[in-house]
C-alpha atoms as a PDB file:
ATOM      1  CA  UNK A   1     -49.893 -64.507 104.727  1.00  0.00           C
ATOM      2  CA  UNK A   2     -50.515 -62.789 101.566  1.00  0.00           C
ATOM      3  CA  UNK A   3     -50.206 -59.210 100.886  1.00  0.00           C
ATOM      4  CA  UNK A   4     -50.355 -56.348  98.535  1.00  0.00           C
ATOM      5  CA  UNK A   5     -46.874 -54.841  97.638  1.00  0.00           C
ATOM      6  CA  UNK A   6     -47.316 -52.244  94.921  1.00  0.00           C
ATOM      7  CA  UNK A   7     -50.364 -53.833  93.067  1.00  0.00           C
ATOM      8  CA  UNK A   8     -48.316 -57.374  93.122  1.00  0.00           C
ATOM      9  CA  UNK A   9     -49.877 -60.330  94.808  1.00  0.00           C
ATOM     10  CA  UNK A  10     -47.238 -62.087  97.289  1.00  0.00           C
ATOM     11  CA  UNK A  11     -47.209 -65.268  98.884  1.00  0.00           C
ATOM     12  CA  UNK A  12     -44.836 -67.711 100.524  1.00  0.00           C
ATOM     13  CA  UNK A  13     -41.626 -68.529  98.808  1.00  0.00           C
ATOM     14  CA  UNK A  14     -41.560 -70.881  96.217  1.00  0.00           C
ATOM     15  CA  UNK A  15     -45.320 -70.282  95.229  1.00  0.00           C
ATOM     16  CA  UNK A  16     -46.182 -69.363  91.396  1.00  0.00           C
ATOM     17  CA  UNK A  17     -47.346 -66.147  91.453  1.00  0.00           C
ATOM     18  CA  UNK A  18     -50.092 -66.817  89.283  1.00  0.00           C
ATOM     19  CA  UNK A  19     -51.963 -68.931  92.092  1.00  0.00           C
ATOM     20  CA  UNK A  20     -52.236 -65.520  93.882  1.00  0.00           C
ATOM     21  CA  UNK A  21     -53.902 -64.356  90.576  1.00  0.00           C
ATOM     22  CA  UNK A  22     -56.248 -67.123  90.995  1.00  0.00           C
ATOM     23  CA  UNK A  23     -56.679 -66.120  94.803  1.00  0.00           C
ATOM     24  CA  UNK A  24     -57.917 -63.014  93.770  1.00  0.00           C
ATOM     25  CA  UNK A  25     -61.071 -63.643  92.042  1.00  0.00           C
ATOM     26  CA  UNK A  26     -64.313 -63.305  93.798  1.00  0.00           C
ATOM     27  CA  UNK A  27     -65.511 -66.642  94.777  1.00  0.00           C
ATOM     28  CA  UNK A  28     -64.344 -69.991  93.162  1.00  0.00           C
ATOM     29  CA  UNK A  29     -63.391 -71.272  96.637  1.00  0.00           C
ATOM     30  CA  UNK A  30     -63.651 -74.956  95.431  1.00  0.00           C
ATOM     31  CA  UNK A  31     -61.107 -74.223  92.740  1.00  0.00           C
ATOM     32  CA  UNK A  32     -58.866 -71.653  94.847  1.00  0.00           C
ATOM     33  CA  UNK A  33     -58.728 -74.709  97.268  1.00  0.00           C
ATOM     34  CA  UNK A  34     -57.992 -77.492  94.432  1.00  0.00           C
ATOM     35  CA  UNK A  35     -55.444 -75.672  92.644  1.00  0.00           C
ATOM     36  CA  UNK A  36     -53.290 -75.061  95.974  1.00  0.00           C
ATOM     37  CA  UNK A  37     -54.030 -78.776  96.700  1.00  0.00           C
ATOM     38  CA  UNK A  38     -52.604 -79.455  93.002  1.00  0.00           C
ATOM     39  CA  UNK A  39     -50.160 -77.311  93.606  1.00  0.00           C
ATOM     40  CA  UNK A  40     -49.026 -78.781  96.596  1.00  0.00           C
ATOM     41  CA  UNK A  41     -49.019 -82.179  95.353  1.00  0.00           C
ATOM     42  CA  UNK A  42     -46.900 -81.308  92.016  1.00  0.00           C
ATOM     43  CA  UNK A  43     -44.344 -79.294  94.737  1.00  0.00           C
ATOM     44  CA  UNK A  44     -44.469 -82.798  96.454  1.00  0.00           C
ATOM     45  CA  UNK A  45     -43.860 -84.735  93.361  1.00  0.00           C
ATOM     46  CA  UNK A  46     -40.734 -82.350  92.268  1.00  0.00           C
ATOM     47  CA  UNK A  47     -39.122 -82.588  95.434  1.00  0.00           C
ATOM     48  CA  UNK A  48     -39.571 -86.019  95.650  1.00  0.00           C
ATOM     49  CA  UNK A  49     -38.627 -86.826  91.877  1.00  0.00           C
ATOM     50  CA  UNK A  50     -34.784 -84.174  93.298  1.00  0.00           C
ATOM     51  CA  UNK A  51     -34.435 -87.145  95.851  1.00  0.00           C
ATOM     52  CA  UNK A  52     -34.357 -89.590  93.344  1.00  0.00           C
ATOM     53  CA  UNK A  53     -37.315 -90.905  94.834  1.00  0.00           C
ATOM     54  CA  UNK A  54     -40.102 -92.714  92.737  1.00  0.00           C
ATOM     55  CA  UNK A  55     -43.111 -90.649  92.208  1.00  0.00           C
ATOM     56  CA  UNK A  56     -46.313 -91.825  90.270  1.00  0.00           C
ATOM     57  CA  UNK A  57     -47.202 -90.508  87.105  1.00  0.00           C
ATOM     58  CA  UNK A  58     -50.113 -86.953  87.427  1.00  0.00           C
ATOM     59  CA  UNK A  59     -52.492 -85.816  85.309  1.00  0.00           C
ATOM     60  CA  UNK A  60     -52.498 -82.488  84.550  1.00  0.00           C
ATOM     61  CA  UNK A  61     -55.656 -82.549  82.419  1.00  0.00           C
ATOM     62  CA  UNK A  62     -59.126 -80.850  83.808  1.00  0.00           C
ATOM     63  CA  UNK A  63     -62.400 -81.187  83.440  1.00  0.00           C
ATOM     64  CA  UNK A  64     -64.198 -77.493  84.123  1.00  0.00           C
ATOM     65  CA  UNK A  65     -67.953 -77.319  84.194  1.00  0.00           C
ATOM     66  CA  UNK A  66     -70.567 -74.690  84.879  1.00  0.00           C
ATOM     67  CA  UNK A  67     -72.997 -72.032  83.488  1.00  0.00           C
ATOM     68  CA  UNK A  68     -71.599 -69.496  80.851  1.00  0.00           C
ATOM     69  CA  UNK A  69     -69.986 -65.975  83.140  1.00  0.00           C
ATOM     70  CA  UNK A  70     -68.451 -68.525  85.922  1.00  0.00           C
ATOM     71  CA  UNK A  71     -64.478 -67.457  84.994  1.00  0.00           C
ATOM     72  CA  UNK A  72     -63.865 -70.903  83.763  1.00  0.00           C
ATOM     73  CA  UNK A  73     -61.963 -69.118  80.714  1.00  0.00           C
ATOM     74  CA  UNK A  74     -59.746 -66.650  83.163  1.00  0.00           C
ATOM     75  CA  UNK A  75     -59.633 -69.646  85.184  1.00  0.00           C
ATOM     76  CA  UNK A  76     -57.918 -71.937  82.141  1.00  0.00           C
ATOM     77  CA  UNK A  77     -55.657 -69.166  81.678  1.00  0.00           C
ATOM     78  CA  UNK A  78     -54.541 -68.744  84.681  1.00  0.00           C
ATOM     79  CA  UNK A  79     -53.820 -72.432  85.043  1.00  0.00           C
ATOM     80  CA  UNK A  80     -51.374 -72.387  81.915  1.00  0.00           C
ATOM     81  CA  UNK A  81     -49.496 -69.984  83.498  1.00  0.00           C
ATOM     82  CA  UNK A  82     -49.283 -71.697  87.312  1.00  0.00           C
ATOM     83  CA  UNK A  83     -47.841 -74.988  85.114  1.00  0.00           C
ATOM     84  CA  UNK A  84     -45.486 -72.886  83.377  1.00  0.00           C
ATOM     85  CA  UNK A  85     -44.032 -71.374  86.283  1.00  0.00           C
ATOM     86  CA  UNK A  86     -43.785 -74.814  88.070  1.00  0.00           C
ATOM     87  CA  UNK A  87     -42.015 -76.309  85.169  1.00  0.00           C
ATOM     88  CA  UNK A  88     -45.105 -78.694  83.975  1.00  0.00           C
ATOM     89  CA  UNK A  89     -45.839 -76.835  80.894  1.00  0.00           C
ATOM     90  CA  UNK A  90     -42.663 -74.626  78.785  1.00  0.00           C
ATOM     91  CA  UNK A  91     -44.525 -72.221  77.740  1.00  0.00           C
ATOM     92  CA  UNK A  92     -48.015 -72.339  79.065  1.00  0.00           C
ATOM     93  CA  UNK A  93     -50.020 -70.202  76.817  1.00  0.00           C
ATOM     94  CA  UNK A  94     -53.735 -71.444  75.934  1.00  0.00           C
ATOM     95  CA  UNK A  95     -55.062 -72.059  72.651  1.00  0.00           C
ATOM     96  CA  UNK A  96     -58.857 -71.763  72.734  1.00  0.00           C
ATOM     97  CA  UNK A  97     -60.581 -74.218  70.667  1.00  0.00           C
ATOM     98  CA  UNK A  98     -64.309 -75.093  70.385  1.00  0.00           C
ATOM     99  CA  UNK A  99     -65.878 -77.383  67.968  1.00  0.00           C
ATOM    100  CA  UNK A 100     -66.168 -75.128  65.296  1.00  0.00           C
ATOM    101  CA  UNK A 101     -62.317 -75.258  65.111  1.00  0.00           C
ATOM    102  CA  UNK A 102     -61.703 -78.417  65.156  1.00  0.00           C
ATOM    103  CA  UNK A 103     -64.196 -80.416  62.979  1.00  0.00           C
ATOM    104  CA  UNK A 104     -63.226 -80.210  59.685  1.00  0.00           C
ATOM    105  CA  UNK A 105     -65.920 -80.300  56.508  1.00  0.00           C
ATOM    106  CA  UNK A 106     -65.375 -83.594  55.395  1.00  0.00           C
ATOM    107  CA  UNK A 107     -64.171 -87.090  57.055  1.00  0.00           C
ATOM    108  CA  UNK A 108     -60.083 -86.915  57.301  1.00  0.00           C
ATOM    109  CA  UNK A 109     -60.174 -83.268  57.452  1.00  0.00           C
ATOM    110  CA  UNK A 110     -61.317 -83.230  61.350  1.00  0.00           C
ATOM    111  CA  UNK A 111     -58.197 -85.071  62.607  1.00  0.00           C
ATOM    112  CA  UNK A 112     -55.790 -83.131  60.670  1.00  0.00           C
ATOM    113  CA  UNK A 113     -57.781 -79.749  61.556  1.00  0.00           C
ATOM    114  CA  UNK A 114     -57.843 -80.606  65.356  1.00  0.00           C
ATOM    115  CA  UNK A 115     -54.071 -81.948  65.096  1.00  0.00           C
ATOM    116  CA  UNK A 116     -52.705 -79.041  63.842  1.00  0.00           C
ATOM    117  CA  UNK A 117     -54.767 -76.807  66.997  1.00  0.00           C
ATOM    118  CA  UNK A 118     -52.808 -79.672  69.281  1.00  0.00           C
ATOM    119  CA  UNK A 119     -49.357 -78.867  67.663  1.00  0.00           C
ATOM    120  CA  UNK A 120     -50.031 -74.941  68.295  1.00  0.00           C
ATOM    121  CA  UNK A 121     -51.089 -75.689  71.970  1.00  0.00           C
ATOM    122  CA  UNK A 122     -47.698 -77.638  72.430  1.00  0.00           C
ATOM    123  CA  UNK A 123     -45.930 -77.086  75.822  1.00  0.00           C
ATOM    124  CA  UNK A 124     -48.918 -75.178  76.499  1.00  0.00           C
ATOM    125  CA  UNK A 125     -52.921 -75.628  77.514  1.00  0.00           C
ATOM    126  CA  UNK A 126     -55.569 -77.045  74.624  1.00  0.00           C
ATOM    127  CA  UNK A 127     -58.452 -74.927  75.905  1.00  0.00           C
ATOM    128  CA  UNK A 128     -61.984 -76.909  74.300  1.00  0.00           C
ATOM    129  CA  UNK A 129     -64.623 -74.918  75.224  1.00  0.00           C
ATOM    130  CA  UNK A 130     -68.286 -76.296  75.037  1.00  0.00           C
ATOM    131  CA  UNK A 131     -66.526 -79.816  74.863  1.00  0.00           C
ATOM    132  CA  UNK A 132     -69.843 -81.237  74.886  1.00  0.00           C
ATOM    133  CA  UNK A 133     -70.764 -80.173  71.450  1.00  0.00           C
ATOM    134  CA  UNK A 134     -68.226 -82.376  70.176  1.00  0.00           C
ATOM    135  CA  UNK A 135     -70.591 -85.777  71.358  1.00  0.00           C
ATOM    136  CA  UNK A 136     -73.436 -84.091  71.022  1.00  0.00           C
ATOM    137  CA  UNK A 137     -76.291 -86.260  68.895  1.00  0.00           C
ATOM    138  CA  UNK A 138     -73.122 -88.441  69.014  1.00  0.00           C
ATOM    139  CA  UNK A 139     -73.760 -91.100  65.647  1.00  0.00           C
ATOM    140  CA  UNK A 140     -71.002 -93.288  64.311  1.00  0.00           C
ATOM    141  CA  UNK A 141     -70.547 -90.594  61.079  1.00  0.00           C
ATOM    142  CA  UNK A 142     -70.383 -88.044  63.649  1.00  0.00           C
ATOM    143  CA  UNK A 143     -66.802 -85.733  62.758  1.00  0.00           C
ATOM    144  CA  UNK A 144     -67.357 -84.592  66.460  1.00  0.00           C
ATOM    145  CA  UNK A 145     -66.258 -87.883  67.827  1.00  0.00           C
ATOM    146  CA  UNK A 146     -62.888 -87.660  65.396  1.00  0.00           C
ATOM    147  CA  UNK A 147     -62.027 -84.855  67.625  1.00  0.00           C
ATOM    148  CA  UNK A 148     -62.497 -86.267  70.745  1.00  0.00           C
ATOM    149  CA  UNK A 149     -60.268 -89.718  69.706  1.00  0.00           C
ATOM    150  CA  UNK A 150     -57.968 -87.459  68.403  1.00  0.00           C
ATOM    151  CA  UNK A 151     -57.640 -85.275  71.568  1.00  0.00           C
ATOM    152  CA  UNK A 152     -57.134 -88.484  73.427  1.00  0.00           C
ATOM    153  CA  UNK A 153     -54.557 -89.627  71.483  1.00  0.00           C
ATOM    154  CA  UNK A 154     -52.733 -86.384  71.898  1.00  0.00           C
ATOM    155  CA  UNK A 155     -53.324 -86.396  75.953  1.00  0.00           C
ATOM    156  CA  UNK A 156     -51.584 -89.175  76.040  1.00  0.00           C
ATOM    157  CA  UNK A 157     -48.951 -89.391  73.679  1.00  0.00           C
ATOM    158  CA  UNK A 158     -47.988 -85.788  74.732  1.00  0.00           C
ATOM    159  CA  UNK A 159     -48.522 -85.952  78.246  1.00  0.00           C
ATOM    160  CA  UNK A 160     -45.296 -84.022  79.414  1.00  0.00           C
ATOM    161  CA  UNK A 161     -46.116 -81.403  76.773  1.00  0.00           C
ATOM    162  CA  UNK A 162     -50.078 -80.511  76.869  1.00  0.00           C
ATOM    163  CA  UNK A 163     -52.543 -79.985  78.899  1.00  0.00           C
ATOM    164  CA  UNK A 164     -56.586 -80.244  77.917  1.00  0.00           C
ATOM    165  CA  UNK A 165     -58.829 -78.551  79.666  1.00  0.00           C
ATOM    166  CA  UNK A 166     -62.395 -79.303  78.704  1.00  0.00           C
ATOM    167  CA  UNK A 167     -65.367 -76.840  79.576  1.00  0.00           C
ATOM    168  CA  UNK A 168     -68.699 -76.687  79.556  1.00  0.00           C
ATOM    169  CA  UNK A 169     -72.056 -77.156  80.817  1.00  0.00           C
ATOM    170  CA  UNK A 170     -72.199 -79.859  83.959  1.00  0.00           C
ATOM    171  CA  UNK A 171     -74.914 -82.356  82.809  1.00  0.00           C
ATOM    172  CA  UNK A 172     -73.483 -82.142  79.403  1.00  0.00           C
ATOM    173  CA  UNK A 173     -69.789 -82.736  80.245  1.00  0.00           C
ATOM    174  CA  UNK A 174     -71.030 -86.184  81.738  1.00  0.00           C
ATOM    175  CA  UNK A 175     -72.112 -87.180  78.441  1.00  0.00           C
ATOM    176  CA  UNK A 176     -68.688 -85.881  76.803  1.00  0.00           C
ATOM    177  CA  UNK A 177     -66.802 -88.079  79.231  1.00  0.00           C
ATOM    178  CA  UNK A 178     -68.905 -90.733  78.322  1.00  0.00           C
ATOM    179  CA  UNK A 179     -68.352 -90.645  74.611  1.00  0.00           C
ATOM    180  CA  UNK A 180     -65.162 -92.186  74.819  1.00  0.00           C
ATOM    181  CA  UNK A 181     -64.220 -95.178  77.422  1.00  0.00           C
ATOM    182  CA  UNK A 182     -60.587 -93.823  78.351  1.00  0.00           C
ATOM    183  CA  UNK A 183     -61.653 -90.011  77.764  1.00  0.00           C
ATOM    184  CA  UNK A 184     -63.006 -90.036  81.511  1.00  0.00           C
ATOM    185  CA  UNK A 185     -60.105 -91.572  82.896  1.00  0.00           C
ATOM    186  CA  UNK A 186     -57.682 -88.895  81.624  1.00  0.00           C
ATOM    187  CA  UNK A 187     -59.382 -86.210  83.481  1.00  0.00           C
ATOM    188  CA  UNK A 188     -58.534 -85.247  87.485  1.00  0.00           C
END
């Protein structure tokens, strides 16, 4: 049962605080109800992983979508900090990124723009907000798309140490997921 000690959120032993955090926004029940499923299943995997048992590799990368005002900001920060306290992320801080920030002005400048965001999010969350705008009007000159491969590259190679969460508009995400064949496979 949770309670209210002194302002602090409690919950059963063993639980990051931070999901209690989450628990306390108004509304989100689909998310309040993933994240403990999440939860649960990284608690699984840990235990599991103690008992020298074989565990498959998880994706810690998310996919948030919905209208500006819907929290998915306090949302990604909260996140960082539920990985961090499990042990998924060090540090778990967010670095919040939209496609401003990482295309670059000129072809070659994009990747080493959006690489350098990627090194500052290390051990922590990549936050790309509006993720869509990156594949938007999507044309093979398009610095947008340098991003995205870029991102991918990074979700991968650095799977242990980052997490992306991408965020933005439903019907426009779709089209982001689309704009690169393994970018939709990366995401839970």
């Amino acid at each position: 049962v949770n309670g209210v000690d002194g302002g602090t959120q409690t919950g059963p032993p063993g639980q990051p605080p931070a999901l209690y955090e989450l628990d306390a926004l108004i509304g989100l029940e689909p998310v309040k109800r993933q994240m403990h499923q999440r939860v649960a299943g990284i608690r699984n995997t840990q235990r599991r992983r103690a008992q020298g048992l074989r565990t498959a590799s998880m994706s810690h990368h998310l996919v948030f979508t919905g209208s500006p005002g819907t929290g998915k900001t306090t949302v990604a920060r909260l996140i960082g900090t539920i990985y961090q306290e499990l042990g998924i992320l060090k540090k778990g801080h967010v670095v919040e990124v939209g496609r401003s920030d990482l295309v670059g002005a000129y072809l070659g400048h994009t990747e080493a723009q959006t690489a350098a965001l990627i090194a500052q999010a290390r051990h922590g969350v990549l936050f790309v907000d509006e993720a869509y705008a990156l594949s938007r009007n999507y044309v093979k000159s398009d610095l947008g798309q340098e991003a995205i491969d870029t991102i991918l590259t990074a979700m991968e190679n650095q799977r242990d140490e980052l997490v992306v969460i991408a965020a933005g508009y439903t019907d426009e995400m779709q089209t982001f997921l689309k704009s690169n064949p393994g970018l939709a496979s990366r995401f839970k």
